[in-house]
Structure formats: C-alpha cells, structure tokens
N, C-alpha and C. Protein backbone atom coordinates (compact mmCIF):
# COMPACT_ATOMS: atom_id res chain seq x y z
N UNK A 1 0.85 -1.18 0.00
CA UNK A 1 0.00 0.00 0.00
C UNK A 1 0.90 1.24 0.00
N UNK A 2 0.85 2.21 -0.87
CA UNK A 2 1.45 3.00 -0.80
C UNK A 2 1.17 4.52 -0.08
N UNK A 3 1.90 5.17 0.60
CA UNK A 3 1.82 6.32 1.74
C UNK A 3 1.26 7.36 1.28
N UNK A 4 0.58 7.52 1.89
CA UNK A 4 0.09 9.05 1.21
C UNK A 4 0.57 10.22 2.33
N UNK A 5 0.75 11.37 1.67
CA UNK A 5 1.82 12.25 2.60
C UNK A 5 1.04 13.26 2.47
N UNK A 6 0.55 13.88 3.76
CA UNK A 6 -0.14 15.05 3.34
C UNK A 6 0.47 15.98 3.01
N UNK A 7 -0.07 17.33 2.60
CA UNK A 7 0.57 18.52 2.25
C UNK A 7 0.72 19.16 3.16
N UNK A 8 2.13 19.84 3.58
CA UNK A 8 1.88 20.77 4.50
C UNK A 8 1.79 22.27 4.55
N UNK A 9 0.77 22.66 5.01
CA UNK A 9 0.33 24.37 4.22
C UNK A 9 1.24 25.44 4.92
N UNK A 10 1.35 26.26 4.26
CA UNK A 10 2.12 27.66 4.20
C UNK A 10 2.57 27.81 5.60
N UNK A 11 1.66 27.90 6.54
CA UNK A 11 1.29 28.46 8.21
C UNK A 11 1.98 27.33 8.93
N UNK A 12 2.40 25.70 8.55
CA UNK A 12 2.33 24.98 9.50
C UNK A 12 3.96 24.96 8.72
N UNK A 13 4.75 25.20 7.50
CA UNK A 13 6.05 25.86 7.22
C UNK A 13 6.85 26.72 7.56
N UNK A 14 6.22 27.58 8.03
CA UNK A 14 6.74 28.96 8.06
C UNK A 14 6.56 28.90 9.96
N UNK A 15 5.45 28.10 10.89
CA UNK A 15 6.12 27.46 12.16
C UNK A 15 6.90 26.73 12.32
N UNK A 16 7.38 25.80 11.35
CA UNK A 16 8.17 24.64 11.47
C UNK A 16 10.02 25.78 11.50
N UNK A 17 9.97 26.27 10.10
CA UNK A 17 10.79 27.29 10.59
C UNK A 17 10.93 28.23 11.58
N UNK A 18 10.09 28.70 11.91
CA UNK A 18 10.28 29.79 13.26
C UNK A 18 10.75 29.05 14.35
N UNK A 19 10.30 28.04 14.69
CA UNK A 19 10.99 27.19 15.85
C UNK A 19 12.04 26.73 15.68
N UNK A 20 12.63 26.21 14.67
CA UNK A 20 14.21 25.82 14.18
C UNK A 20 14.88 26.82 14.61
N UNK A 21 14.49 28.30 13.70
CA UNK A 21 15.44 29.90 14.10
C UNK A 21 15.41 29.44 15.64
N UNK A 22 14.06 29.84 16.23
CA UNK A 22 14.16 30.33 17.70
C UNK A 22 15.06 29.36 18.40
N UNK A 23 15.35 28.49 18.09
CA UNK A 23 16.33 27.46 19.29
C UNK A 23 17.31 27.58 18.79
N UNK A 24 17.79 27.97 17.98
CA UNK A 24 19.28 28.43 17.02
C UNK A 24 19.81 29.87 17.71
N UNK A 25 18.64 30.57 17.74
CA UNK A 25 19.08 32.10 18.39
C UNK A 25 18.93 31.68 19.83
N UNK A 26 18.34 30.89 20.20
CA UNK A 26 18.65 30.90 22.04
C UNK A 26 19.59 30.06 22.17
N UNK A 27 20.52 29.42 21.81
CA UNK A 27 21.79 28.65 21.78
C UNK A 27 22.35 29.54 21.64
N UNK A 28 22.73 30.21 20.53
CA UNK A 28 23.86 31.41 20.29
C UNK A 28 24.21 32.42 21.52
N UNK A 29 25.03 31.83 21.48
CA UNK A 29 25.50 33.48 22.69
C UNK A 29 25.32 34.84 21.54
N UNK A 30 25.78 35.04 20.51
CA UNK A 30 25.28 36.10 19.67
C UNK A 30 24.95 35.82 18.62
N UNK A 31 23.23 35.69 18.25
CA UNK A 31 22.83 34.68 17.59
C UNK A 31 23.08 35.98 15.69
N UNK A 32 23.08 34.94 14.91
CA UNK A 32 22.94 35.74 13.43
C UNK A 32 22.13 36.64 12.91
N UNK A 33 22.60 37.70 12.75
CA UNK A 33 21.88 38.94 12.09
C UNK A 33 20.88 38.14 11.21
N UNK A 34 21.39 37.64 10.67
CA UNK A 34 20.36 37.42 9.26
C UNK A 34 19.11 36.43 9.40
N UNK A 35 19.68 35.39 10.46
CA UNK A 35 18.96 34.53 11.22
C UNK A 35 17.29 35.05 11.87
N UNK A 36 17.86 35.90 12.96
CA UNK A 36 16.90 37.29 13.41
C UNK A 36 16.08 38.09 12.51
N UNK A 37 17.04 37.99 11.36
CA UNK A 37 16.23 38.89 10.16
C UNK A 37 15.10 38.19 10.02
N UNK A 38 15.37 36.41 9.07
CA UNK A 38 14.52 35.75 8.80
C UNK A 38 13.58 35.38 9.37
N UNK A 39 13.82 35.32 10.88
CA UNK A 39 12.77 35.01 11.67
C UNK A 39 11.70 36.14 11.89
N UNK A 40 11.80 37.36 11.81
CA UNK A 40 10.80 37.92 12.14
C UNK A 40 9.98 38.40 10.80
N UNK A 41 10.59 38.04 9.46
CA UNK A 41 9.53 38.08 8.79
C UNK A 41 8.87 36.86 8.37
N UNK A 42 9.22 35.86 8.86
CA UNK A 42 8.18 34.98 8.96
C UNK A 42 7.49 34.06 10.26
N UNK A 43 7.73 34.96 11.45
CA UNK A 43 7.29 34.96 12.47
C UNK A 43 5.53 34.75 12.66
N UNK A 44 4.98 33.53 12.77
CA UNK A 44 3.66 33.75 13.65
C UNK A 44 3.25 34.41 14.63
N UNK A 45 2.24 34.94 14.58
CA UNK A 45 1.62 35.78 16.48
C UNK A 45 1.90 35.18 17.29
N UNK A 46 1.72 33.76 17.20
CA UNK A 46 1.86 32.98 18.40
C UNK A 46 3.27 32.93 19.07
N UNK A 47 4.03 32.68 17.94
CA UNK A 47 5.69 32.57 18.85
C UNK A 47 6.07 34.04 19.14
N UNK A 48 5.08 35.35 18.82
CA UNK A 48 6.28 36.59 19.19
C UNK A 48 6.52 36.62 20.73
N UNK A 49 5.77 36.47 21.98
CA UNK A 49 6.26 36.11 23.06
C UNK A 49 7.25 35.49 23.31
N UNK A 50 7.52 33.93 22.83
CA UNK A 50 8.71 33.08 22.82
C UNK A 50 10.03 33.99 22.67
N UNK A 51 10.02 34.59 21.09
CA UNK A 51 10.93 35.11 20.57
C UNK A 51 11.39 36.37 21.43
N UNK A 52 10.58 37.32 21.83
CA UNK A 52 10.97 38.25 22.51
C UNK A 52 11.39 37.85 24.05
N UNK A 53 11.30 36.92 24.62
CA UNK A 53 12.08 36.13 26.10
C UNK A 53 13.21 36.15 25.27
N UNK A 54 13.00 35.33 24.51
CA UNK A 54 14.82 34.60 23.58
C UNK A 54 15.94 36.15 24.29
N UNK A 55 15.14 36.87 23.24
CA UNK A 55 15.64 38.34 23.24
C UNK A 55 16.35 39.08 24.42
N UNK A 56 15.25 39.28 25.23
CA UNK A 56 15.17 39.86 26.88
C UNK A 56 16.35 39.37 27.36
N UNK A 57 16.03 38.04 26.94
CA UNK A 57 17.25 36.91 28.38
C UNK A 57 18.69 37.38 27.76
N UNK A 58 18.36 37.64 26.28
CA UNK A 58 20.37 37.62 25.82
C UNK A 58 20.26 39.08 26.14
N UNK A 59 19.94 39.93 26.64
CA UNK A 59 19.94 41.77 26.69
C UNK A 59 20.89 41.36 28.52
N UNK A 60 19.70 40.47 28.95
CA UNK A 60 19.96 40.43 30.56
C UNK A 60 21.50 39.14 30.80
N UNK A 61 21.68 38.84 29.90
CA UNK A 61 23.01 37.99 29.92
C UNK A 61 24.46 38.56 29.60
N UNK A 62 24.04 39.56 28.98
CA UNK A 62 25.18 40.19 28.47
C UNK A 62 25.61 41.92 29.03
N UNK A 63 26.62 41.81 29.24
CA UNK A 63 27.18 43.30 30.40
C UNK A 63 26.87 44.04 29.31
N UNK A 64 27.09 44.27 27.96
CA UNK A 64 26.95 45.56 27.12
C UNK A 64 25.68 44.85 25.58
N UNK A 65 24.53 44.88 25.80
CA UNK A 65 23.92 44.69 24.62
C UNK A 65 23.99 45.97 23.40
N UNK A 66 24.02 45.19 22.89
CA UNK A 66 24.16 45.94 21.46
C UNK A 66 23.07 46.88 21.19
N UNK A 67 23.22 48.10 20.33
CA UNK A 67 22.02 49.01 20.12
C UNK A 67 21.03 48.37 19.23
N UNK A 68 21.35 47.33 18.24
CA UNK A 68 20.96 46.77 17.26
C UNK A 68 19.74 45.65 18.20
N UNK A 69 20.19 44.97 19.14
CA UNK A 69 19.29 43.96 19.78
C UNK A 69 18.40 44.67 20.78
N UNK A 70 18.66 45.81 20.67
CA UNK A 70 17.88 46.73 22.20
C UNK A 70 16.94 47.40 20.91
N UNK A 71 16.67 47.45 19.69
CA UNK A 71 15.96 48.21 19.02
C UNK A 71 15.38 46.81 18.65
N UNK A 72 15.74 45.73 18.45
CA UNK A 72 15.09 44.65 17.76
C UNK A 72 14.03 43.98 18.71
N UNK A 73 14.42 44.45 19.90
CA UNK A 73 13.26 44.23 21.09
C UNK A 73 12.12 45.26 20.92
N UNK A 74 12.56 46.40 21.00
CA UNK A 74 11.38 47.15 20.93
C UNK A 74 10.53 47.27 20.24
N UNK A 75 10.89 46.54 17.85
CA UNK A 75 10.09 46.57 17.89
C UNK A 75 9.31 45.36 17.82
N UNK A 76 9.85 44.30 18.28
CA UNK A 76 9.09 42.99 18.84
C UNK A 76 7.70 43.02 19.78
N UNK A 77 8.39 44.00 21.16
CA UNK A 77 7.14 44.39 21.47
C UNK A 77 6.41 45.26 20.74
N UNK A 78 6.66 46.32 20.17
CA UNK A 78 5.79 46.85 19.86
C UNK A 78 4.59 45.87 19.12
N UNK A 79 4.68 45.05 18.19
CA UNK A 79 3.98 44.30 17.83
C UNK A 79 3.57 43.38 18.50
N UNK A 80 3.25 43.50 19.96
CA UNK A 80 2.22 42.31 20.80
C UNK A 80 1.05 43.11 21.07
C-alpha cells in the first residue's frame, strides 16, 4: 500500500521554521543577524512572546547589549 503524505500548508512551514530559528538564536551566545532577520519576517503571532524572552534573556546575559538587539526588542514588542 502506498503512503500518502499530506501537504503541509504555508502556516504549519513557516512554524516549522520559526521554531528551528528560535532554538538556534537561544543557543547562540550572539545569535545571526540574518537569522533574526529571517525570523521575524516569517514569524507567527503565536511565537512573538517566545521570541521576545529569547531576546530579553540575551539583553539580561550580556554586560553591554548591542544598540541593534535593544531596538530589535522594541520593535518585537511593539507588535504584541
């Protein structure tokens, strides 16, 4: 009998990626510009909480955060 594989749609892709990024950027002690890039334009509503902890925790881990990750927070929240 042969398998039938469903399709997987746009929304349940584009989570499958966002969660790959997000545990890639919370491993990184200074996770990839471009990484960060990708993730927030294809970021779901649901993970922007997740993603913005990710965020917070590396601001609060590190003695000098960068201006670049202190603006990439803000506008994370701004969009909750």
């Amino acid at each position: 009998m042969a398998s039938q594989s469903r399709a997987v749609s746009r929304e349940e892709a584009q989570t499958a990626l966002s969660r790959i990024l997000l545990e890639k950027i919370r491993r990184d002690k200074h996770p990839s510009y471009t990484q960060m890039t990708m993730l927030e334009q294809s970021l779901p509503a649901s993970l922007h909480r997740d993603y913005l902890n990710i965020l917070l925790q590396k601001v609060i881990e590190d003695d000098r955060p960068s201006i670049t990750m202190l603006r990439r927070i803000q506008r994370i929240a701004d969009q909750l």
